[in-house]
Protein backbone atom coordinates (compact mmCIF):
# COMPACT_ATOMS: atom_id res chain seq x y z
CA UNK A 1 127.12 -37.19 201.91
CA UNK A 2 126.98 -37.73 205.27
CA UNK A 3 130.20 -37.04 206.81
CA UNK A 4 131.66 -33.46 207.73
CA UNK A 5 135.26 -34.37 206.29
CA UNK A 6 136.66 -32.42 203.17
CA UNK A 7 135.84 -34.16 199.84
CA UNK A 8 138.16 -34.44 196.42
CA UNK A 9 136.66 -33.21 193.40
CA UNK A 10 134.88 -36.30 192.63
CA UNK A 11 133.59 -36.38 196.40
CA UNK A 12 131.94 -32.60 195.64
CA UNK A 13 130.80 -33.58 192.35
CA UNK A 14 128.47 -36.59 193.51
CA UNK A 15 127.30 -35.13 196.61
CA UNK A 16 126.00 -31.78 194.10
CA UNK A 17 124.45 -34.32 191.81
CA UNK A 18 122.84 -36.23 194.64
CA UNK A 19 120.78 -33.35 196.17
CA UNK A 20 120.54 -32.02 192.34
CA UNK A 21 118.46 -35.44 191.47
CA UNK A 22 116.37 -34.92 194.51
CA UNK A 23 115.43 -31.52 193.43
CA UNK A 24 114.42 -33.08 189.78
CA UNK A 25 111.84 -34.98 191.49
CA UNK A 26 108.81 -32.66 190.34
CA UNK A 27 105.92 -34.31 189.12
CA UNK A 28 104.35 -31.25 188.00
CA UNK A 29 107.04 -30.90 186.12
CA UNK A 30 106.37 -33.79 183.78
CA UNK A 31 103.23 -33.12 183.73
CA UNK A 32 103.30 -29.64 182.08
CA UNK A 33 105.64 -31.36 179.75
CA UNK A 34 102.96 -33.72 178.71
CA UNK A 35 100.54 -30.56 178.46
CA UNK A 36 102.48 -28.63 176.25
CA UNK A 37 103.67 -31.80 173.99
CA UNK A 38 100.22 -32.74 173.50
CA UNK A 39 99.17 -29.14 172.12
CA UNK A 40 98.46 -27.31 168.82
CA UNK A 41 102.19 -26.85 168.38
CA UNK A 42 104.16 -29.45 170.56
CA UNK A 43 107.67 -28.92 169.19
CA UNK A 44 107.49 -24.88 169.96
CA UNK A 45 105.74 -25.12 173.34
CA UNK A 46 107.94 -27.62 174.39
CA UNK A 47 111.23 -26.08 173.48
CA UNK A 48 110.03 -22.34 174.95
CA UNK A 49 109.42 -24.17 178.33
CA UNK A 50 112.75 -25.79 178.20
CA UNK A 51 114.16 -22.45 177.75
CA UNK A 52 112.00 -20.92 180.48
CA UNK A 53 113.26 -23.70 182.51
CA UNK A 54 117.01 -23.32 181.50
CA UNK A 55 116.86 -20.03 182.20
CA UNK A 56 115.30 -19.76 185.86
CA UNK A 57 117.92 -23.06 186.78
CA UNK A 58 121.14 -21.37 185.43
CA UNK A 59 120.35 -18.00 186.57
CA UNK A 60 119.40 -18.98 190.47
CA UNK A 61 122.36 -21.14 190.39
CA UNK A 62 124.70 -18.77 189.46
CA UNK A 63 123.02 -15.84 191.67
CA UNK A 64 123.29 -18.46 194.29
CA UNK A 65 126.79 -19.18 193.82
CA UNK A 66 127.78 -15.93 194.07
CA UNK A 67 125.96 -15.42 196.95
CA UNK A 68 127.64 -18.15 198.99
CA UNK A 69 131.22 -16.78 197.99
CA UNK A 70 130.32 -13.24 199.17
CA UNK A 71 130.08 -14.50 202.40
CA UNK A 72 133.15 -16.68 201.72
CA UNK A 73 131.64 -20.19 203.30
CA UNK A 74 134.39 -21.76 201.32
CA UNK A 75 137.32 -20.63 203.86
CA UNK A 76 138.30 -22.93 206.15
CA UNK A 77 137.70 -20.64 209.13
CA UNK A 78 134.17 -20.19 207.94
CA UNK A 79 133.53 -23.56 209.15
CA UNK A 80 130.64 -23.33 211.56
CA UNK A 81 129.06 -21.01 209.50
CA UNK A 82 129.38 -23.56 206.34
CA UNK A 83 127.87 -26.50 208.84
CA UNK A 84 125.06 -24.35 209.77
CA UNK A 85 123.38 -23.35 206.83
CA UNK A 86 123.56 -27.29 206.20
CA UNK A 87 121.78 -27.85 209.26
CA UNK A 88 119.17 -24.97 208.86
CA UNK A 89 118.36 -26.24 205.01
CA UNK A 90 118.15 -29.31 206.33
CA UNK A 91 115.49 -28.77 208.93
CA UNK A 92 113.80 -26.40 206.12
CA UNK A 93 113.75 -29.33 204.27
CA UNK A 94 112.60 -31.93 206.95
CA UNK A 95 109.82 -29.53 208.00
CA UNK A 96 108.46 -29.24 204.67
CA UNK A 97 108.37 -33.06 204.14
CA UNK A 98 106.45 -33.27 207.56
CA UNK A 99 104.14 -30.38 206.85
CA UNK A 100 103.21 -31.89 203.29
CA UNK A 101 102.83 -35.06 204.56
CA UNK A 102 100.82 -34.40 207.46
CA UNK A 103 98.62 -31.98 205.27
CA UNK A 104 98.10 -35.20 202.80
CA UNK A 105 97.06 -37.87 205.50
CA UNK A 106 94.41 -35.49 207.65
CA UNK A 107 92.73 -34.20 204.69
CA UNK A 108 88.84 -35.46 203.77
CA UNK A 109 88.52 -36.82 200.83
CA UNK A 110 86.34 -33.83 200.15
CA UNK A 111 88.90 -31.70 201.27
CA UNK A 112 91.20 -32.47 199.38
CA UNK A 113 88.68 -32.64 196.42
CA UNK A 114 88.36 -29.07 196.93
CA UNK A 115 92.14 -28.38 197.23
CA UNK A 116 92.31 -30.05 193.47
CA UNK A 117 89.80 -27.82 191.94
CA UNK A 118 91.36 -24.46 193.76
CA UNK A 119 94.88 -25.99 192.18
CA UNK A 120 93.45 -26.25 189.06
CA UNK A 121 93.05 -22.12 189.01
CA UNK A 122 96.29 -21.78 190.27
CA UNK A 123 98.91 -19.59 187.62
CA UNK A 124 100.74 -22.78 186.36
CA UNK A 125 97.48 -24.42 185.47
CA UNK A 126 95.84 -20.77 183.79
CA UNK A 127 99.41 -20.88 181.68
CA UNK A 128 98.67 -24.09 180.70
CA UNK A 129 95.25 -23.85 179.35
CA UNK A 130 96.10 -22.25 176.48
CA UNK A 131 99.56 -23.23 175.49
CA UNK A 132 101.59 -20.71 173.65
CA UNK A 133 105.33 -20.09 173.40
CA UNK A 134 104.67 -17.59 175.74
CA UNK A 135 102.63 -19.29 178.13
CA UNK A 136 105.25 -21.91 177.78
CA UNK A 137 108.15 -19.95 178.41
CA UNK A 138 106.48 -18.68 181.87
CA UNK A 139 105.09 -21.85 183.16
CA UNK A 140 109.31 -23.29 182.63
CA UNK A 141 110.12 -20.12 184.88
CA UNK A 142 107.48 -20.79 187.41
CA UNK A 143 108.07 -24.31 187.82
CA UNK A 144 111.65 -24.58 187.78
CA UNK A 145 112.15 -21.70 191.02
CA UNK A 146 115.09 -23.12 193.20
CA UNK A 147 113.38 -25.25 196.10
CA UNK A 148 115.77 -26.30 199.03
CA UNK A 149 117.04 -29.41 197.65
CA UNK A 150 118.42 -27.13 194.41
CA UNK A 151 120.05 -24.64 196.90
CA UNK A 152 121.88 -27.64 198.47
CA UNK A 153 123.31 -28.70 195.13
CA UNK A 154 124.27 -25.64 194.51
CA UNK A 155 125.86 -24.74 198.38
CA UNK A 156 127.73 -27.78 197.99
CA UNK A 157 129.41 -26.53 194.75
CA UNK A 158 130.03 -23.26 195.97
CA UNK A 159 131.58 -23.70 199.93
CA UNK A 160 133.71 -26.87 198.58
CA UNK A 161 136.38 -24.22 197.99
CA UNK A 162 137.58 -25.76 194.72
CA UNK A 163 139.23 -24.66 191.44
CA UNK A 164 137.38 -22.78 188.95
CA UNK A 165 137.23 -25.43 186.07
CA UNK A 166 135.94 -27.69 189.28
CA UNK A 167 133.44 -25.07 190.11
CA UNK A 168 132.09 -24.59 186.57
CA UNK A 169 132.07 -28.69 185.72
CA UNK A 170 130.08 -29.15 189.39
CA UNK A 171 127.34 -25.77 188.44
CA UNK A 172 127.08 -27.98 184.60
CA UNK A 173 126.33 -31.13 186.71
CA UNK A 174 123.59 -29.55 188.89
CA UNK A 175 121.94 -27.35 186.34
CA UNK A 176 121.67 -30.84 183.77
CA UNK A 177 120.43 -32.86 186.19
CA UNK A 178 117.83 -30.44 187.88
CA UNK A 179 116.62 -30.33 184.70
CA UNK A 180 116.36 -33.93 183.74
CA UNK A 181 112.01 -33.73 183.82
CA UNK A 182 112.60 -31.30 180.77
CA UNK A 183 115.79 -32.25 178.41
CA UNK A 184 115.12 -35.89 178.62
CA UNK A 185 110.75 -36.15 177.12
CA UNK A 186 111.98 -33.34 174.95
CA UNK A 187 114.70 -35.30 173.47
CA UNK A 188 112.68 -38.42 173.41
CA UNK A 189 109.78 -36.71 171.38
CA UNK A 190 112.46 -35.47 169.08
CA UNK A 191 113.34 -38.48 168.24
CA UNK A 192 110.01 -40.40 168.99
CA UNK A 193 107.25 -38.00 168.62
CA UNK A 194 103.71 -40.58 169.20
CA UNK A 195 105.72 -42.89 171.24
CA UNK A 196 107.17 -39.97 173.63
CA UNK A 197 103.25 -38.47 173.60
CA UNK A 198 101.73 -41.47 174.99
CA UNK A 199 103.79 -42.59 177.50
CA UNK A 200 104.04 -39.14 178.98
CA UNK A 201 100.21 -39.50 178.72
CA UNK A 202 100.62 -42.70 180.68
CA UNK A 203 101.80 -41.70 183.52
CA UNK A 204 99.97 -38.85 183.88
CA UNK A 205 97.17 -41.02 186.15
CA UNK A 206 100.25 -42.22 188.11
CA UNK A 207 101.80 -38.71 188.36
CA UNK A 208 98.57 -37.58 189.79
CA UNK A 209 98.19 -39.72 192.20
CA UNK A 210 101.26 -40.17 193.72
CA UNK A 211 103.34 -37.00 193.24
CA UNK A 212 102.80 -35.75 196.57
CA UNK A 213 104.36 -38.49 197.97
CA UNK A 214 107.16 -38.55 196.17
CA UNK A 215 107.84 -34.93 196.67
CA UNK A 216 107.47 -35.85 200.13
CA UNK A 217 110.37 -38.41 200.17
CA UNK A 218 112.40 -36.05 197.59
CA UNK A 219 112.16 -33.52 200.80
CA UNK A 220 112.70 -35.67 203.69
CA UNK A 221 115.89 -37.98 202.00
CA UNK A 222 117.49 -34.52 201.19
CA UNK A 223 116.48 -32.58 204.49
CA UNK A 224 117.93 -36.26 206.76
CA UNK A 225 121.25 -35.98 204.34
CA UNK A 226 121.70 -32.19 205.08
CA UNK A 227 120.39 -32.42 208.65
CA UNK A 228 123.17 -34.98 209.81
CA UNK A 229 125.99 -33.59 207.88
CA UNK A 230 125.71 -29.88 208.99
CA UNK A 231 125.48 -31.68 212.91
CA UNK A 232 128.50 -33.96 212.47
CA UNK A 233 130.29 -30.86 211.27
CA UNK A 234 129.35 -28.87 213.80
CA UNK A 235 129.89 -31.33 216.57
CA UNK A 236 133.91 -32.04 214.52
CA UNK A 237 134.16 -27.96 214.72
């Protein structure tokens, strides 16, 4: 991940996973899991937010794909090109990491009181006061929008200038493991309904309090990882 030479197949396919785990670090994620499988109708809620999900991952993956290859980053003379938008997501990224973080550590406890309750009328937390299959399906659309760690996964896929079955196998890979927060606690309450329910309803305290700072590293390990590789191929160009 952090070198500018060409990778195999395998080489592509870990390096897409790798920024695809990153971007599956969403605690609010799991936490409007645990909303919807602790409602009136858990199985239903659950499933139409895994499809709301699914469908906002696959489609901005795909869009994204084909957005990359329109501008043909995957040619070898496209190298700089390729290297820069590496670079530039990964300063996007770092930037974000600093901004949250910084935002986090100067805030008054009052402060950021008051940011809680304003987040608490925000649209993901109005679609989740009254779960319905509808409600559901939005709030899986909502949350799942492609941040920059998902666009890296998905960059990495499309400028590694592989075959098709290669390209399809890598987009599989990102999509499933973006979405790990979602297929996995639905699978588990499938098979363990009460168990599934109260440990999502354990961590829910833990979630809460230390989210941010996980999105925080989520940003800054994936930003660093970008960052250096779109410099060291810039600097071998």
């Amino acid at each position: 991940m952090m070198t500018a030479t060409p990778l195999d197949a395998d080489g592509v396919l870990a390096q897409a996973a790798g920024f695809a785990f990153l971007a599956a670090i969403s605690p609010t994620a799991l936490l409007v899991m645990a909303v919807f499988l602790s409602s009136a109708e858990p199985r239903r809620n659950a499933l139409m937010y895994t499809a709301g999900a699914i469908a906002m991952t696959v489609t901005a993956a795909v869009a994204a794909l084909f957005a990359l290859r329109a501008v043909a980053l995957e040619l070898p003379s496209r190298h700089d090109p390729l290297y820069g938008l590496r670079l530039g997501l990964g300063v996007l990224a770092l930037a974000g990491a600093v901004a949250l973080g910084w935002r986090r550590r100067s805030a008054r406890p009052v402060a950021v009181a008051a940011a809680e309750v304003k987040a608490g009328r925000n649209l993901v937390s109005r679609l989740t006061a009254q779960p319905s299959p509808r409600t559901a399906f939005t709030a899986g659309l909502i949350v799942f929008a492609p941040s920059i760690t998902f666009l890296a996964a998905v960059q990495v896929i499309a400028t590694a200038g592989t075959t098709p079955l290669v390209t399809v196998i890598g987009l599989l890979v990102v999509i499933a493991v973006c979405l790990l927060l979602v297929w996995l606690p639905l699978l588990g309450y499938l098979a363990a309904p009460a168990a599934t329910t109260d440990t999502l309803r354990s961590w829910n305290d833990w979630l809460r309090a230390h989210g941010w700072e996980l999105t925080v590293w989520a940003l800054a390990i994936g930003g660093l990882a970008l960052t250096v590789n779109g410099a060291l191929g810039l600097a071998d160009g």
